[in-house]
Protein backbone atom coordinates (compact mmCIF):
# COMPACT_ATOMS: atom_id res chain seq x y z
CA UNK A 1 70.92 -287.31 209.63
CA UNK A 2 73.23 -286.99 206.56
CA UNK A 3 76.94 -286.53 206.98
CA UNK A 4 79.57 -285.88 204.99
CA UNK A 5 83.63 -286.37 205.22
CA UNK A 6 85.98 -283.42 206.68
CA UNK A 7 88.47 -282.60 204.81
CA UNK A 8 91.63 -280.53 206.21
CA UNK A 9 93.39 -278.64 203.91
CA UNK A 10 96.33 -276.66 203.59
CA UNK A 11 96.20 -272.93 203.02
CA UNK A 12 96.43 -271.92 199.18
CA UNK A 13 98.07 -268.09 200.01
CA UNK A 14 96.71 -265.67 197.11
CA UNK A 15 98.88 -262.71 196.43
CA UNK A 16 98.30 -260.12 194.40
CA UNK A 17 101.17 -258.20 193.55
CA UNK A 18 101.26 -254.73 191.14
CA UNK A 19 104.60 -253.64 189.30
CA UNK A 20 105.11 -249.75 189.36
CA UNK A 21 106.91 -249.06 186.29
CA UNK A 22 106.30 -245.56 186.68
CA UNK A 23 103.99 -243.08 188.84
CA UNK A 24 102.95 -240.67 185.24
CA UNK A 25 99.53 -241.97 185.00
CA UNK A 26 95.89 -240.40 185.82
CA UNK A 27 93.96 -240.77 188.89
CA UNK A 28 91.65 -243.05 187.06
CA UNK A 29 93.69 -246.13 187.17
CA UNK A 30 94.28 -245.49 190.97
CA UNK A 31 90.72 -245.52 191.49
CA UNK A 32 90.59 -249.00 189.37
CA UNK A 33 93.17 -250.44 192.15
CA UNK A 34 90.61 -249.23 195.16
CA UNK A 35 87.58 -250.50 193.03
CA UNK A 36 88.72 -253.90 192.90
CA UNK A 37 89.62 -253.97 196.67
CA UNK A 38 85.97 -252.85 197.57
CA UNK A 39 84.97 -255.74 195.56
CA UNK A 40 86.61 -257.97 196.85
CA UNK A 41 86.99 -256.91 200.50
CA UNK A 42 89.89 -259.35 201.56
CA UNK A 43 91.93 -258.22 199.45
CA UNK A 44 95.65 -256.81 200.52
CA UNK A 45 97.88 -256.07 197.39
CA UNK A 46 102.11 -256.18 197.78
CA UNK A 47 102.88 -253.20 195.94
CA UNK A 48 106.23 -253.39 194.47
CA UNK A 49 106.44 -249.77 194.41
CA UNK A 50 108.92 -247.00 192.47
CA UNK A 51 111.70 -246.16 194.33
CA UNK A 52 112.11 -243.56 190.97
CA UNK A 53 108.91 -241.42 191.95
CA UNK A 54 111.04 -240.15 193.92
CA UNK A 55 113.87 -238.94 191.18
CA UNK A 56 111.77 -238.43 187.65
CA UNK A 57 112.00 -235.01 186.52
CA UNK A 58 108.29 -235.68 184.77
CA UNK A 59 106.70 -236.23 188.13
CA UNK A 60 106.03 -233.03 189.61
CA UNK A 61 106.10 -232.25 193.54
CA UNK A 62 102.51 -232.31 194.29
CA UNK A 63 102.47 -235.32 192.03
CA UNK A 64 104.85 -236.85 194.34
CA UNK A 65 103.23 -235.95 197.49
CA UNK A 66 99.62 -237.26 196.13
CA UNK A 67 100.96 -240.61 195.05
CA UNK A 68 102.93 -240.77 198.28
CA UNK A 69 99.98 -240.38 200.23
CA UNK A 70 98.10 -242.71 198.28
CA UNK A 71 100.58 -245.77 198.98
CA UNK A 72 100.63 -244.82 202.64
CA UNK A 73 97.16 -244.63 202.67
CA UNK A 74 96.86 -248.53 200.92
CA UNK A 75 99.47 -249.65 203.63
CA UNK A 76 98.12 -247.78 206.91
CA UNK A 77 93.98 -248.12 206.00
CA UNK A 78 93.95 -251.88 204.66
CA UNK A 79 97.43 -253.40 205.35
CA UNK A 80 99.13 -253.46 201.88
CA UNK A 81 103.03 -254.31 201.67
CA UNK A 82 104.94 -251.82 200.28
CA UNK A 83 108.24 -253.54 198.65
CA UNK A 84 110.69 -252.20 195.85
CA UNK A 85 109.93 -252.60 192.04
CA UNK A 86 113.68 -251.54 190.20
CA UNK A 87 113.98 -250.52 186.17
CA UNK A 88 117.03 -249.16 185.87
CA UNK A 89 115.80 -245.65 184.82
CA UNK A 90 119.03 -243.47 184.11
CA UNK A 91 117.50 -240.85 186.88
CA UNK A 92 117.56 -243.08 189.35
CA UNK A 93 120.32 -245.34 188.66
CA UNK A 94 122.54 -242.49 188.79
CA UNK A 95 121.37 -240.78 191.70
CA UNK A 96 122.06 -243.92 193.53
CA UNK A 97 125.52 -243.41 192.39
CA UNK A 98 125.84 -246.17 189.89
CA UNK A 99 126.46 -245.42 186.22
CA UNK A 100 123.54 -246.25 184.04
CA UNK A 101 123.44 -248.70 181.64
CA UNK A 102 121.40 -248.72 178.31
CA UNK A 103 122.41 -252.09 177.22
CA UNK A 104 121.45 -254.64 176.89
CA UNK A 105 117.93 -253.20 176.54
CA UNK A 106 115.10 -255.73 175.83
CA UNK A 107 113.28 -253.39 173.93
CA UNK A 108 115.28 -250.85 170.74
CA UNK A 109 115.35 -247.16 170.63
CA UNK A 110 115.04 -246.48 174.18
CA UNK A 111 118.07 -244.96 175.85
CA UNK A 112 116.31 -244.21 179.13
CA UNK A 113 117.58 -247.23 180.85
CA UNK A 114 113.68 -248.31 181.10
CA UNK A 115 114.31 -251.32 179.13
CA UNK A 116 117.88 -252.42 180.53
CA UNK A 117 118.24 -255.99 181.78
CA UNK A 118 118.67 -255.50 185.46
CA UNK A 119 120.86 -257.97 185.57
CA UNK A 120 123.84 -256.29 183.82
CA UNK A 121 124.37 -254.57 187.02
CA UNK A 122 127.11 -256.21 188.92
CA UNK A 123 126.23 -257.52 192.53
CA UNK A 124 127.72 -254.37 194.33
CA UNK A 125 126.06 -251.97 191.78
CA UNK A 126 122.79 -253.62 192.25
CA UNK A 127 123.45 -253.24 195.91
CA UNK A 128 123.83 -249.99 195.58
CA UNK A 129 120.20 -249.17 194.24
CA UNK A 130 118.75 -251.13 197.07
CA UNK A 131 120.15 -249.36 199.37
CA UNK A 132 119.17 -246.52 197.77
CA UNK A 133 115.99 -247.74 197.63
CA UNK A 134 115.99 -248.39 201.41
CA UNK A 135 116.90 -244.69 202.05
CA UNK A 136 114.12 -243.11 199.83
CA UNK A 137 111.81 -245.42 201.49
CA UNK A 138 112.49 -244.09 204.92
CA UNK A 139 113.24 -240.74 203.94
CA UNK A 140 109.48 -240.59 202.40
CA UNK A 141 107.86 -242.58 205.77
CA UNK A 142 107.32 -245.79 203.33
CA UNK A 143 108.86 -248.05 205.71
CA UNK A 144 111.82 -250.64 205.32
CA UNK A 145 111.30 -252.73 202.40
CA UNK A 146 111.81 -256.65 202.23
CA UNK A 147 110.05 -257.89 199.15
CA UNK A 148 111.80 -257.26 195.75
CA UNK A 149 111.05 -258.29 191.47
CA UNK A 150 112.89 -257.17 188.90
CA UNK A 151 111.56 -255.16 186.14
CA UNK A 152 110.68 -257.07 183.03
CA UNK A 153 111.69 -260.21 185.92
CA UNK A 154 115.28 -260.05 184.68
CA UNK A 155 117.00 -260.82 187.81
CA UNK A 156 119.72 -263.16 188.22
CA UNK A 157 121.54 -264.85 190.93
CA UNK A 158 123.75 -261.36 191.24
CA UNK A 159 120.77 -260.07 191.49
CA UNK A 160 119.57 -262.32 194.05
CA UNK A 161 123.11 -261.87 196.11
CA UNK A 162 122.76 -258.06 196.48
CA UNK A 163 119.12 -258.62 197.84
CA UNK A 164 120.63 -260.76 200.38
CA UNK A 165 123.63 -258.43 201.05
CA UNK A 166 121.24 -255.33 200.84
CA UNK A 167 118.64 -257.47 203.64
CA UNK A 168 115.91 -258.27 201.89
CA UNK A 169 114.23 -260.89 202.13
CA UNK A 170 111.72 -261.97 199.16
CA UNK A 171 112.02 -261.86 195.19
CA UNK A 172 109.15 -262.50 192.58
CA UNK A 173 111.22 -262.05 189.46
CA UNK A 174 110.24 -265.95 188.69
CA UNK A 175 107.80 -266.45 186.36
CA UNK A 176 106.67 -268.98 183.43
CA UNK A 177 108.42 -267.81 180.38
CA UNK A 178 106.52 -268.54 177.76
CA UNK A 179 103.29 -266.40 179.38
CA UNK A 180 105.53 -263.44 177.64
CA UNK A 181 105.24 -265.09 174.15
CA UNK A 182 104.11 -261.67 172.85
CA UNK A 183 107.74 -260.68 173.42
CA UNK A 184 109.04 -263.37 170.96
CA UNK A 185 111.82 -262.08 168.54
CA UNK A 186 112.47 -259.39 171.41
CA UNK A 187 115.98 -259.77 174.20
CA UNK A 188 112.93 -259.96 176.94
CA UNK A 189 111.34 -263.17 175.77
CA UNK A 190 115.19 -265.23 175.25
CA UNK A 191 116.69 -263.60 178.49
CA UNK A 192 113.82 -264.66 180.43
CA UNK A 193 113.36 -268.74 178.76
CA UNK A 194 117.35 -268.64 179.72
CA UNK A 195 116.80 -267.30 182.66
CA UNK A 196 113.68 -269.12 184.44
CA UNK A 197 113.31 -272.33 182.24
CA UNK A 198 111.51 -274.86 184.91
CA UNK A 199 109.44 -272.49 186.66
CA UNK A 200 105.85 -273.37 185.51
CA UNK A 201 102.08 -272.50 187.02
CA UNK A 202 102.73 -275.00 189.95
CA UNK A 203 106.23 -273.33 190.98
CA UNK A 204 105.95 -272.68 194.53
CA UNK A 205 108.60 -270.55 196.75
CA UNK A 206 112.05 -272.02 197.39
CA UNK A 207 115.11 -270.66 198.95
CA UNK A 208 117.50 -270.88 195.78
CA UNK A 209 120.58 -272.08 195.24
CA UNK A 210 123.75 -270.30 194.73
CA UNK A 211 124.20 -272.21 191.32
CA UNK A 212 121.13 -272.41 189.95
CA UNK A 213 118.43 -269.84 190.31
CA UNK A 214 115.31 -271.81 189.44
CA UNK A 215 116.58 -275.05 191.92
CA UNK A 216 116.17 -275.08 196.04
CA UNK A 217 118.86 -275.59 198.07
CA UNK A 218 118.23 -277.44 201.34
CA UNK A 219 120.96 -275.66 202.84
CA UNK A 220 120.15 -272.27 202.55
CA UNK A 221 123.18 -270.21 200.92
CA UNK A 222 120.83 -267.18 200.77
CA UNK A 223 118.18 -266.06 203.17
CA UNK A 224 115.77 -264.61 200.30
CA UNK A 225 112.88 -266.74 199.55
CA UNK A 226 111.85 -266.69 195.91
CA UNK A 227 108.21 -266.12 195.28
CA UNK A 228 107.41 -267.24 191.98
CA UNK A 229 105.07 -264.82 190.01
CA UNK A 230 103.17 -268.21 189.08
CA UNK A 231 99.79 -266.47 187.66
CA UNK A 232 101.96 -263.63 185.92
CA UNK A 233 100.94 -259.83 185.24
CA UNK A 234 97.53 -259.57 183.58
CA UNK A 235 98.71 -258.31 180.58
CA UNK A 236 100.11 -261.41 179.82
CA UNK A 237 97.25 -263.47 180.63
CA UNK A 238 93.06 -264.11 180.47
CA UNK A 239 90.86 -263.84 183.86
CA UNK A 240 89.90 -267.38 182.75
CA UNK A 241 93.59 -268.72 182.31
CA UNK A 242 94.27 -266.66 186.05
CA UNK A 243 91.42 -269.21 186.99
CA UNK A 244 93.15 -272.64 185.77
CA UNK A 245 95.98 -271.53 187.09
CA UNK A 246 94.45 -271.17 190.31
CA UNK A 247 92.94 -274.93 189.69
CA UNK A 248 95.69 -276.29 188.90
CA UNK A 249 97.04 -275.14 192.30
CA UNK A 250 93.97 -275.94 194.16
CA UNK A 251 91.95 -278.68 192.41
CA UNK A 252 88.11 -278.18 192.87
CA UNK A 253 87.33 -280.60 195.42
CA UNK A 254 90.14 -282.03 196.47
CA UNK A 255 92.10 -280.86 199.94
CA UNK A 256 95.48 -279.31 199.14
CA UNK A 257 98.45 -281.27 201.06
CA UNK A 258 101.11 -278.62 201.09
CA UNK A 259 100.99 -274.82 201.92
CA UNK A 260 100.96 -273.44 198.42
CA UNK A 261 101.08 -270.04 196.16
CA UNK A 262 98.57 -268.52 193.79
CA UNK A 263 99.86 -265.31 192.74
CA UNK A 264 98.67 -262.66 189.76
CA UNK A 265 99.05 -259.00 189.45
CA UNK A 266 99.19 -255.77 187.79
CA UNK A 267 101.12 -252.84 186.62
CA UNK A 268 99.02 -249.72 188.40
CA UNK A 269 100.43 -247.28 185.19
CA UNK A 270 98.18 -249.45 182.38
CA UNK A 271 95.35 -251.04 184.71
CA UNK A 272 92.72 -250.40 182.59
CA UNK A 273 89.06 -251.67 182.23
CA UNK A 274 90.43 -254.61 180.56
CA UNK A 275 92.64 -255.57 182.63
CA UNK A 276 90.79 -254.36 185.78
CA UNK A 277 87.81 -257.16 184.39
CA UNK A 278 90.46 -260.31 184.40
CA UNK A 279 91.43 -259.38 187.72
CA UNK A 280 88.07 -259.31 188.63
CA UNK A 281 87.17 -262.64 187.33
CA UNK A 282 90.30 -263.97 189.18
CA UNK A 283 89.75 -263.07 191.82
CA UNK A 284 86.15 -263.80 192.28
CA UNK A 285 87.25 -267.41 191.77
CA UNK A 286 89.88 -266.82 195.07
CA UNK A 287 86.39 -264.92 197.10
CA UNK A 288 84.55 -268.52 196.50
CA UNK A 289 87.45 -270.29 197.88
CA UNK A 290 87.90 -268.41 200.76
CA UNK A 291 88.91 -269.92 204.06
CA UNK A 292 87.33 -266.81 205.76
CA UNK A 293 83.58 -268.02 204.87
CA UNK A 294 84.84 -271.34 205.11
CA UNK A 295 84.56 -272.35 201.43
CA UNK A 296 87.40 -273.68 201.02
CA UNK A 297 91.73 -272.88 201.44
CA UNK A 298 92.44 -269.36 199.94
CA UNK A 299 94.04 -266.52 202.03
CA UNK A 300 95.11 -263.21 200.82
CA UNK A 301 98.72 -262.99 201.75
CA UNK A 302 101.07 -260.23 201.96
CA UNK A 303 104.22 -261.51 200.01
CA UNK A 304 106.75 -261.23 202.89
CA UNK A 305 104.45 -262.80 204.98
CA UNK A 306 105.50 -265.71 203.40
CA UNK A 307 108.38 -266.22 204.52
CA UNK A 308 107.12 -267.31 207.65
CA UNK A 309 105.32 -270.56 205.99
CA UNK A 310 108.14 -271.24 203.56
CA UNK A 311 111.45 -271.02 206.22
């Protein structure tokens, strides 16, 4: 009788993570988001939901209430995370009580504070639109959040300090730089190469330094993990490229020897056919890898769940 080797392999934990920018879009890019679940039934998403649903004058009340219902719905019916997505949108900057900055802006001619590098918030300002965050979150039945990214990633180690003071405990503002290269001549592209330079499609989560935000630090000064958004947002990348990032993470045939990452993601406000199609290709990849129908080491992952293989 033939036999062949076993191989034991570390999990490779695949999240997929979506970036609410804003709720002001159509039911038919909601119904994208639950189409790609049904295809690929193992799926849970991390949503890093809008805390600013809750305070743009654009999004009317029965808006509010249907996209409210839709999250809980994701969370309660298939066991989605809901964390905290933050641009510093003037509404809700200064309902938290923080005055709202409009520079430095990554983009020009917006004065809406859409575009603001999140990091030109001081650590006790910052804190104070997490906690915010918190309170809308359990004012609206969302639940206490502990995962965090930054919009446009911009998050620094202030950043990183009022998560910690604010007690959360996950960020995913880490990503690859130059996967924004369409942003070149823009604040976004340069802030971020400053920012994350090191962090690469292998990146896996570390508990960072208080010096150095891309470095670990065996000791621990802060108790957020960083989850490195190693596959990036699909607008930034090809379902093919999501794929060889996945293989580069997982080689074909080989057993993996550490717990490891695979993330990629979405923004729900411009998931479009396009973009729904890469994810799909992605993600198929992940479904004939999965550890499920023992094929091999991937696992859908909530993000903070995490932090219970990474410690």
């Amino acid at each position: 009788m033939a036999t062949r080797p076993l191989q034991v392999s570390f999990a490779v934990y695949v999240v997929v993570s979506t970036d609410w920018d804003d709720t002001r879009f159509t039911d038919s890019y909601l119904r994208r988001i639950e189409q790609l679940r049904e295809h690929h039934p193992g799926l849970v998403y991390s949503h890093f939901f809008a805390p600013y649903h809750y305070t743009d004058p654009e999004v009317s009340d029965a808006r509010e209430a249907q996209i409210e219902a839709w999250v809980k719905a994701q969370r309660d019916q298939h066991g989605d995370e809901l964390g905290v997505h933050i641009h510093g949108w003037c509404h809700f900057v200064t309902a938290a009580g923080v005055p709202c900055r409009v520079q430095p802006a990554y983009a020009p001619n917006d004065t809406s504070g859409y575009v603001t590098v999140l990091a030109a918030y001081t650590v006790d300002e910052m804190a104070a639109q997490l906690r915010y965050a918190v309170q809308l979150f359990a004012q609206h039945g969302l639940g206490r959040p502990t995962s965090f990214r930054a919009g446009g990633w911009t998050a620094d180690l202030g950043t990183l300090r009022a998560l910690d003071a604010t007690g959360f405990t996950v960020d995913s503002s880490a990503m690859r730089p130059d996967r924004i290269a369409s942003w070149r001549g823009y604040l976004l592209y340069d802030w971020n190469e400053a920012n994350w330079t090191g962090i690469t499609d292998t990146s896996q989560p570390y508990h960072p330094s208080d010096t150095n935000i891309t470095q670990g630090a065996p000791a621990r000064p802060m108790r957020v993990l960083e989850v490195p958004d190693n596959g990036i947002l699909v607008d930034y990348i090809t379902g093919p490229a999501m794929v060889a990032v996945y293989e580069a993470n997982a080689p074909e045939g080989r057993p993996v020897t550490r717990p490891t990452l695979f993330q990629v993601g979405f923004h729900p406000p411009n998931f479009s056919p396009t973009y729904q199609l890469r994810m799909e290709t992605a993600l198929s990849h992940v479904d004939a890898h999965l550890a499920s129908a023992d094929r091999g080491p991937a696992v859908y992952a909530r993000i903070s769940d995490l932090t219970r293989v990474w410690r």
